[in-house]
N, C-alpha and C. Protein backbone atom coordinates (compact mmCIF):
# COMPACT_ATOMS: atom_id res chain seq x y z
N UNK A 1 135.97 83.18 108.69
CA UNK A 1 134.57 83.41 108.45
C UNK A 1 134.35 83.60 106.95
N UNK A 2 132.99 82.84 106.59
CA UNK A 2 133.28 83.30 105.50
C UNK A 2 131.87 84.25 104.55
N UNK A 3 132.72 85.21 103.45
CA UNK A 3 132.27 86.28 103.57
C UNK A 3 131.02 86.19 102.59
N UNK A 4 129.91 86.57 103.27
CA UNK A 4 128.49 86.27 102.49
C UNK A 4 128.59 87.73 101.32
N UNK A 5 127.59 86.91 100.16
CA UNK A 5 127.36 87.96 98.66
C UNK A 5 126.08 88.29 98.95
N UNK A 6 125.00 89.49 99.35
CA UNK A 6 124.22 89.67 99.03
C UNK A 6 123.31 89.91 98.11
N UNK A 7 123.87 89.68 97.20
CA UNK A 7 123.66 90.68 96.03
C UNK A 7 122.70 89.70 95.54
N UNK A 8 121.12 90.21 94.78
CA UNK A 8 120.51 89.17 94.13
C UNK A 8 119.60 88.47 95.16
N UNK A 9 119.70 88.33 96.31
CA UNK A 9 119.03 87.35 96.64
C UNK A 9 117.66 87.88 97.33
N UNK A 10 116.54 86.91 97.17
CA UNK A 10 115.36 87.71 98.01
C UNK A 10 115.09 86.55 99.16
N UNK A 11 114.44 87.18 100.47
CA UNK A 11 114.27 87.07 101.26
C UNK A 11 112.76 87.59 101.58
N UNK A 12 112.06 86.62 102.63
CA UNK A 12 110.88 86.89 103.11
C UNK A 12 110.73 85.79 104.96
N UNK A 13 110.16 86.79 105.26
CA UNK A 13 109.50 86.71 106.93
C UNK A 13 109.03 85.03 107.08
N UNK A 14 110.19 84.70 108.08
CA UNK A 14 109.17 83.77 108.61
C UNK A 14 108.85 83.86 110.41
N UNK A 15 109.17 84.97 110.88
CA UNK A 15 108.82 84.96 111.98
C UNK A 15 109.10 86.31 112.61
N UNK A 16 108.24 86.84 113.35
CA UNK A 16 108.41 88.52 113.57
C UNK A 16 107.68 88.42 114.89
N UNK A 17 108.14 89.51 115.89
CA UNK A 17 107.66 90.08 116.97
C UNK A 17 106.17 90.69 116.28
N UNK A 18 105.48 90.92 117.94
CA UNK A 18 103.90 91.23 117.37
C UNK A 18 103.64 92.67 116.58
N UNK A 19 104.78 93.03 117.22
CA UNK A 19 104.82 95.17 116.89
C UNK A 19 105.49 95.23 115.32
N UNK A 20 105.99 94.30 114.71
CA UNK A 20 106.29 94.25 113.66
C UNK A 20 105.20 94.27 112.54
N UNK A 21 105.85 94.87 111.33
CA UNK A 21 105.25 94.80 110.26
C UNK A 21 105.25 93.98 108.88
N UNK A 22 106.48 93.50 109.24
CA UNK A 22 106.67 92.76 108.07
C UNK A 22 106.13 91.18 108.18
N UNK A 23 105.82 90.48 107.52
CA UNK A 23 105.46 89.38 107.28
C UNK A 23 105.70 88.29 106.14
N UNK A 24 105.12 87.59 106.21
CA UNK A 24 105.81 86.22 105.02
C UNK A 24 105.13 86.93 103.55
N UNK A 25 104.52 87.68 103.53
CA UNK A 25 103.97 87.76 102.21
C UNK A 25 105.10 89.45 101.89
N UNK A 26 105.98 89.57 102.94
CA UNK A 26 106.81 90.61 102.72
C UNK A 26 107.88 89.86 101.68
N UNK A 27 108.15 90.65 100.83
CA UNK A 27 109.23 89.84 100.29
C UNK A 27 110.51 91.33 99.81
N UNK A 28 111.63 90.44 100.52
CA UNK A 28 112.81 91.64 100.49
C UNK A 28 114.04 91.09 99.20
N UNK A 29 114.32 92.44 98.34
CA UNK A 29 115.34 92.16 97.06
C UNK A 29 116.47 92.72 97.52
N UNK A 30 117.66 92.04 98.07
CA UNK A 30 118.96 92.24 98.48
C UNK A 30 120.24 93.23 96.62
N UNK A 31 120.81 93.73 97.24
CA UNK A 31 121.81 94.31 96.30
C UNK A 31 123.14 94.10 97.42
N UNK A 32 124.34 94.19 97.08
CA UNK A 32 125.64 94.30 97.34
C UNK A 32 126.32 94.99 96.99
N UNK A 33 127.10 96.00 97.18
CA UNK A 33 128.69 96.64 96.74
C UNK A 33 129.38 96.91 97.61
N UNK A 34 130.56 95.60 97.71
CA UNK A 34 131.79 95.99 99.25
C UNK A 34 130.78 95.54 100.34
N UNK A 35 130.97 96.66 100.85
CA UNK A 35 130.43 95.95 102.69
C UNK A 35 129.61 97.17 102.57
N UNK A 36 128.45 97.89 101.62
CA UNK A 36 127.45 98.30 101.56
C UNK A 36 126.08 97.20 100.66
N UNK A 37 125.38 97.20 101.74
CA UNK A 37 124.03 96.32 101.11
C UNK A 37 122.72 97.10 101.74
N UNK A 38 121.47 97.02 100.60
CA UNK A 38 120.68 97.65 100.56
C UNK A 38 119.52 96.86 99.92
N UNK A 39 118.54 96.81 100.27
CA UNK A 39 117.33 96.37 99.52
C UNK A 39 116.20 97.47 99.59
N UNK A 40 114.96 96.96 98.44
CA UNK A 40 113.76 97.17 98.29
C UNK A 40 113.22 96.14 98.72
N UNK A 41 112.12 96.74 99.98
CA UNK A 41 110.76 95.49 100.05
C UNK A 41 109.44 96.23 100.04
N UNK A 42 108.61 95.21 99.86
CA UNK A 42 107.02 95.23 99.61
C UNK A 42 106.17 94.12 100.00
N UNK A 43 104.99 94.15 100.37
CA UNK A 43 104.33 92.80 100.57
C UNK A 43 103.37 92.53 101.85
N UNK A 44 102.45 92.23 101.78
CA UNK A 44 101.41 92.41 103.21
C UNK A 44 100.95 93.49 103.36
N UNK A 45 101.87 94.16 104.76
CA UNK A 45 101.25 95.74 105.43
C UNK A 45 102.18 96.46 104.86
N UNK A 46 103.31 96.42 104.09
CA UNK A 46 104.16 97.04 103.96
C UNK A 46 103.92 97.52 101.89
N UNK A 47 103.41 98.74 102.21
CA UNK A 47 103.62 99.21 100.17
C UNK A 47 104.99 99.51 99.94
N UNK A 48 105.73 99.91 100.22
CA UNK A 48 107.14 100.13 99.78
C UNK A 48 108.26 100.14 100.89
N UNK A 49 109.77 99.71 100.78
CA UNK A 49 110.31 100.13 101.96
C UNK A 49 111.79 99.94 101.33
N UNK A 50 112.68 100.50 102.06
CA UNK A 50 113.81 100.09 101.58
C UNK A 50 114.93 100.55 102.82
N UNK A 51 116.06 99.57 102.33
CA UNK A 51 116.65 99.57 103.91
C UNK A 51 118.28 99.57 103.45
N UNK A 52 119.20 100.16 104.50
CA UNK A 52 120.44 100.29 104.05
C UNK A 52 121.70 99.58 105.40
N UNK A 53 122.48 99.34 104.97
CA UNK A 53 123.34 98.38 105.80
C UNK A 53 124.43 97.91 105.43
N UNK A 54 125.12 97.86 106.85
CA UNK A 54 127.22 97.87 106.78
C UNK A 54 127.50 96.80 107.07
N UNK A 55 128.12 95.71 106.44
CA UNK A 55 128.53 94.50 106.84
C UNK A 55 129.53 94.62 107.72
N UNK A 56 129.50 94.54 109.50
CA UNK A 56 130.80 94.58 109.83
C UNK A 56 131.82 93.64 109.85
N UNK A 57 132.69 93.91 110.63
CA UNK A 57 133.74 92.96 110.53
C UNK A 57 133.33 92.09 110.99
N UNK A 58 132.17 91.06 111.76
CA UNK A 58 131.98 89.40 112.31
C UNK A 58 131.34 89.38 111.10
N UNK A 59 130.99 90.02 109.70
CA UNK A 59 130.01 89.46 109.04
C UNK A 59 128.48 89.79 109.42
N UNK A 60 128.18 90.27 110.68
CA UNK A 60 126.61 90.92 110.93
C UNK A 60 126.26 92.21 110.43
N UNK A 61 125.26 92.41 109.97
CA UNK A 61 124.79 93.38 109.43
C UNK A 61 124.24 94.69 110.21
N UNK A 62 124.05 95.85 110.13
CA UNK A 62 124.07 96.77 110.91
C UNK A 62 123.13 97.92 109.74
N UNK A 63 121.77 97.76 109.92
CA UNK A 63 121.19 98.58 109.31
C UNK A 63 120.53 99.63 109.73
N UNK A 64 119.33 100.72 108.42
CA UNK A 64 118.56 101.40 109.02
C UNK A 64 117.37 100.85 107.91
N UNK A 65 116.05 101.24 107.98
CA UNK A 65 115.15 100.63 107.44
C UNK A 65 113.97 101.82 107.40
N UNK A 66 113.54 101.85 106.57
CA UNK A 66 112.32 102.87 106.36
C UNK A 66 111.06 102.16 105.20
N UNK A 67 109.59 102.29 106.11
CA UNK A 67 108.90 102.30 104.80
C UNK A 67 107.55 102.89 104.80
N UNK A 68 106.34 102.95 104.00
CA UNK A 68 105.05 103.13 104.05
C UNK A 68 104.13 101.91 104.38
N UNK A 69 103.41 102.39 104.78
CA UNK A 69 102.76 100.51 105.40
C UNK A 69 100.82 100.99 104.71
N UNK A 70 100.08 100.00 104.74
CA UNK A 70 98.71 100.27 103.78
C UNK A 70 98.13 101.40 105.29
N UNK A 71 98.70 101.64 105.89
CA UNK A 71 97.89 102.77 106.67
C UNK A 71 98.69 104.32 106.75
N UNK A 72 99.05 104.35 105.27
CA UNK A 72 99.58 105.17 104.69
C UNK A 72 100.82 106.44 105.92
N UNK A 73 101.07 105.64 106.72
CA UNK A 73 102.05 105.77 107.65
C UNK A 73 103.67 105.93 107.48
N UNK A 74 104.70 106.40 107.45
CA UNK A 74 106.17 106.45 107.13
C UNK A 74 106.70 105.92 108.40
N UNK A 75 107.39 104.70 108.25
CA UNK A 75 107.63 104.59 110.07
C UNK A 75 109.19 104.20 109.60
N UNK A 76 110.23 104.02 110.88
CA UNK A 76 111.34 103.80 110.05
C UNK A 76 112.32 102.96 111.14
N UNK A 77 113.67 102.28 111.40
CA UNK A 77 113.66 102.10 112.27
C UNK A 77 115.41 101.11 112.33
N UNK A 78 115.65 100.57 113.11
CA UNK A 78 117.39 100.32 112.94
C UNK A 78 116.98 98.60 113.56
N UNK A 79 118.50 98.12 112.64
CA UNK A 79 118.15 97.06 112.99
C UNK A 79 119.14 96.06 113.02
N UNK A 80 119.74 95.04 113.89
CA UNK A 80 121.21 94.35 113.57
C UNK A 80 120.69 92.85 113.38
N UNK A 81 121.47 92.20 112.31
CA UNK A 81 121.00 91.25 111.48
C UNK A 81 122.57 90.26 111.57
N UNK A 82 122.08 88.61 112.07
CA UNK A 82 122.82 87.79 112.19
C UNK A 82 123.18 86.82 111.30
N UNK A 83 123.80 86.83 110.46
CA UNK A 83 123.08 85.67 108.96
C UNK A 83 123.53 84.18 109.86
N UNK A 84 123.26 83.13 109.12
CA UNK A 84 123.39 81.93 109.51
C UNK A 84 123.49 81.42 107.89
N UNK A 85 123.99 80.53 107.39
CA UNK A 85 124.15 79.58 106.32
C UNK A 85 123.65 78.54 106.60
N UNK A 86 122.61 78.80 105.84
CA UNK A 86 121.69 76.99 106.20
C UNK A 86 122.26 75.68 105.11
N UNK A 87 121.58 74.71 105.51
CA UNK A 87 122.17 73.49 105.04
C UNK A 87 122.06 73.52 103.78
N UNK A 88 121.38 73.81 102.99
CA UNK A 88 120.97 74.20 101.43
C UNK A 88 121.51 75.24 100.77
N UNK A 89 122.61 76.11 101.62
CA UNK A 89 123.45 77.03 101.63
C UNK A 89 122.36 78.42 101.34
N UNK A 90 121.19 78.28 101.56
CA UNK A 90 120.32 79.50 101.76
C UNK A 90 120.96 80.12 102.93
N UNK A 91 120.31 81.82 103.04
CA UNK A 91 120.76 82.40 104.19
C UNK A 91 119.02 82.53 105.01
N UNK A 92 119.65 82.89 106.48
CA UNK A 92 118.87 83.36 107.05
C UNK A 92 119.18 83.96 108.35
N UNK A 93 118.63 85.42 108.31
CA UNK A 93 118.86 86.61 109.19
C UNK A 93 118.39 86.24 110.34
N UNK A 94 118.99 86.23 111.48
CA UNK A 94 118.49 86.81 112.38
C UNK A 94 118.68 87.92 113.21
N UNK A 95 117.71 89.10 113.68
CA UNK A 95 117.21 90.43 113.56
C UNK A 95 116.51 90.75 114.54
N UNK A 96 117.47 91.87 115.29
CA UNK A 96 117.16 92.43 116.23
C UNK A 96 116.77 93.71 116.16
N UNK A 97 115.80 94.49 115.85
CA UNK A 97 115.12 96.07 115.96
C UNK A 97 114.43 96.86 116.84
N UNK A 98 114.55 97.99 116.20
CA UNK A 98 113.23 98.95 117.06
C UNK A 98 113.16 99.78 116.41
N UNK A 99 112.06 100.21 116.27
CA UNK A 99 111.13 101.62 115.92
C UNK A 99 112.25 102.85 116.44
N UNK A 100 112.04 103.73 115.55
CA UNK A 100 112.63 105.20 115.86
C UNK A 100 112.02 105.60 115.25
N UNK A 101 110.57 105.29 114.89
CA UNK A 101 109.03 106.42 114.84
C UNK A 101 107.93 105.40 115.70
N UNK A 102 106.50 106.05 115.68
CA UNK A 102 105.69 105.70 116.27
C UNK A 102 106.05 105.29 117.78
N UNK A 103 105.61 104.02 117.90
CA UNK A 103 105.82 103.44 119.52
C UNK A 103 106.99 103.23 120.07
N UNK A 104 107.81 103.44 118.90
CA UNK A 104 109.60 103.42 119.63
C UNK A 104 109.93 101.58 120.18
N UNK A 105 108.92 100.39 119.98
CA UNK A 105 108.81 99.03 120.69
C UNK A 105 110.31 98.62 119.83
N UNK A 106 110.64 97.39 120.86
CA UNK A 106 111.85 96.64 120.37
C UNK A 106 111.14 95.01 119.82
N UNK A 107 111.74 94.62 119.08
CA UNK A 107 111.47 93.40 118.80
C UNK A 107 112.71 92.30 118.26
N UNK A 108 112.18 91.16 117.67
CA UNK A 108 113.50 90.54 116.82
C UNK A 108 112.60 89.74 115.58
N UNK A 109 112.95 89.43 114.34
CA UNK A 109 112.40 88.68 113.49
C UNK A 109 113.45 87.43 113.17
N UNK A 110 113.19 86.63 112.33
CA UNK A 110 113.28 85.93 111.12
C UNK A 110 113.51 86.41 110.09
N UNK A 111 114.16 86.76 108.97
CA UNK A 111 113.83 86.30 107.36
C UNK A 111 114.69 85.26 106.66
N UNK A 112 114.19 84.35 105.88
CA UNK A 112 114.90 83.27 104.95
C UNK A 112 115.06 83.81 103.51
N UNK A 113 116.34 83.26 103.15
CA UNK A 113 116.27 83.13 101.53
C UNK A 113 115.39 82.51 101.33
N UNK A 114 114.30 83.49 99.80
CA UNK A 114 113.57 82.19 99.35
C UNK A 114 114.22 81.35 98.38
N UNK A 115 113.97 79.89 98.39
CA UNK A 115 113.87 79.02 97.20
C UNK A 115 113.83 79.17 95.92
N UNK A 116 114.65 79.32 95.09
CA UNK A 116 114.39 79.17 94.31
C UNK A 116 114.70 77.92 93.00
């Protein structure tokens, strides 16, 4: 398998469950050190957020996620993330979550590397 660099790269929504918050105008800034990765995101419903995560051993990601959304709300929530290597050698997550505030709902998203 081989072992993805997070570090540097941003990412944004292209597809989310309805209970979700994030969206395409979300845009997420990846960091790396070892098999700890962490970003800052912002964008849409979401004013600030930032999320933390263990690369395990298949290479899937295993996070927790917290942010403020424009309805000045703190919601926060866990989440396991599948990368895929696309043909352009972009990545893209796929992401399974749920709430551990508010409605407690499960969902799954999308996000792509963007282009650059």
């Amino acid at each position: 398998m081989t072992k993805i660099n997070y570090d540097g790269r941003e990412f944004a929504s292209v597809q989310n469950s309805v209970s979700g918050e994030v969206s395409a105008e979300t845009v997420f800034h990846y960091h790396q050190k070892e098999d700890l990765v962490w970003a800052e995101y912002e964008g849409g419903e979401i004013v600030f957020g930032n999320l933390i995560a263990k690369v395990l051993e298949n290479g899937n990601l295993e996070m927790r996620y917290q942010h403020l959304n424009k309805q000045g709300t703190l919601m926060t929530g866990v989440c396991h993330s599948t990368p895929e290597i696309l043909a352009d050698e972009r990545l893209r997550l796929y992401e399974k979550w749920q709430w551990t505030s508010g409605d407690l709902t499960k969902g799954e998203s999308i996000i792509e590397e963007i282009k650059r």
